[in-house]
Protein backbone atom coordinates (compact mmCIF):
# COMPACT_ATOMS: atom_id res chain seq x y z
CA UNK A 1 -5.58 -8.26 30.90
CA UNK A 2 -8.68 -8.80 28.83
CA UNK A 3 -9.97 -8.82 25.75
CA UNK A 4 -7.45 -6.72 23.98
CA UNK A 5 -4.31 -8.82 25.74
CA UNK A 6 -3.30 -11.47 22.54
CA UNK A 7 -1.62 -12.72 25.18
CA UNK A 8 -4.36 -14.59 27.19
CA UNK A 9 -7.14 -16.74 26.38
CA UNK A 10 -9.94 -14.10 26.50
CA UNK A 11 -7.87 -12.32 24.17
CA UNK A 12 -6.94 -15.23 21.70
CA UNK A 13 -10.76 -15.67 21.42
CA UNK A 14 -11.87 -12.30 20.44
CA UNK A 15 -9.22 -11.85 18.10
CA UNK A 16 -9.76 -15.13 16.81
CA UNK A 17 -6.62 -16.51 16.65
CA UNK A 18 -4.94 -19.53 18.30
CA UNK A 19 -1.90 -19.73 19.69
CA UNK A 20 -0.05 -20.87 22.66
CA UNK A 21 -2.20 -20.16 25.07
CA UNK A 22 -5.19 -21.08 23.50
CA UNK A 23 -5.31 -24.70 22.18
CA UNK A 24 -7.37 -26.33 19.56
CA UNK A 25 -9.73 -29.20 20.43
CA UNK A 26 -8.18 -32.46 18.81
CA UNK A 27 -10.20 -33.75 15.86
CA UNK A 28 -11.26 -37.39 15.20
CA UNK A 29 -8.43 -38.86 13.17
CA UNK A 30 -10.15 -39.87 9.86
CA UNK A 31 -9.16 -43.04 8.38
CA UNK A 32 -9.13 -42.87 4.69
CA UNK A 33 -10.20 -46.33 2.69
CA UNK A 34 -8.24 -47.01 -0.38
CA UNK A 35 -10.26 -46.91 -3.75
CA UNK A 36 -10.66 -50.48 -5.35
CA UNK A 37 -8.75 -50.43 -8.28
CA UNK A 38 -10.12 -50.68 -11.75
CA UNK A 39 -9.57 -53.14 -14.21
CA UNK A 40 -7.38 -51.82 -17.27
CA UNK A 41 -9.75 -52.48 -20.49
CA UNK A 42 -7.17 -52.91 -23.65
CA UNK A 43 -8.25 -50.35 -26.04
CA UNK A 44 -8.22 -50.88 -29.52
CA UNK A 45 -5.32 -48.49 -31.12
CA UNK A 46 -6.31 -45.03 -31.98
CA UNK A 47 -5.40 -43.85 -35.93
CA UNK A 48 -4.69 -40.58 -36.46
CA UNK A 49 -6.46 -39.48 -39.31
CA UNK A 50 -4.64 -37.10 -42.03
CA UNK A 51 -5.65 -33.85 -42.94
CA UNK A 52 -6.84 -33.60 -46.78
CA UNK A 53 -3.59 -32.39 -48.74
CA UNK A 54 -4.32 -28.55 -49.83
CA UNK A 55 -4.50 -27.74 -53.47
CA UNK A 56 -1.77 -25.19 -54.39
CA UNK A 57 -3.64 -21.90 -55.11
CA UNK A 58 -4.47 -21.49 -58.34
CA UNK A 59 -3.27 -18.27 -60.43
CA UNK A 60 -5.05 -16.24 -61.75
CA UNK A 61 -4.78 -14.43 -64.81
CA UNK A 62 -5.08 -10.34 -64.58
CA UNK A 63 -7.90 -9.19 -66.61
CA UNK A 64 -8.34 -5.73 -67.67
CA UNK A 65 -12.06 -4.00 -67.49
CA UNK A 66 -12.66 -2.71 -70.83
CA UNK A 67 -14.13 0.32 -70.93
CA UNK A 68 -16.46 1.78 -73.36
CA UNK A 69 -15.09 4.34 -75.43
CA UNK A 70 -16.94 7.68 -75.66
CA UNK A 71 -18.24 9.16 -78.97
């Protein structure tokens, strides 16, 4: 029984886990203090602003690239 026994203490400690046979230390309970709460400001109301109404595309007219006619 020794360092390779889980079972035991010596064991627990150099595998460096806890268990039944090896206890934790207790911890100081920590007391937690509640936060102050904060005073709720009125906000003034938000307005969504609108997005610019798109212009429908415009069409445009198919133009043909005259070419110059050979002599």
């Amino acid at each position: 029984m020794g360092k390779g026994d889980i079972k035991t203490k010596k064991g627990k400690i150099t595998n460096g886990s806890y268990g039944v046979t090896r206890k934790r230390k207790d911890s100081a309970t920590i007391v937690v203090k509640p936060k102050p709460k904060k005073e709720v400001v009125a906000k003034a109301p938000v307005v969504e602003k609108k997005a610019p109404a798109k212009k429908a595309p415009s069409v445009k007219k198919e133009t043909t690239k005259k070419t110059p006619a050979k002599k």
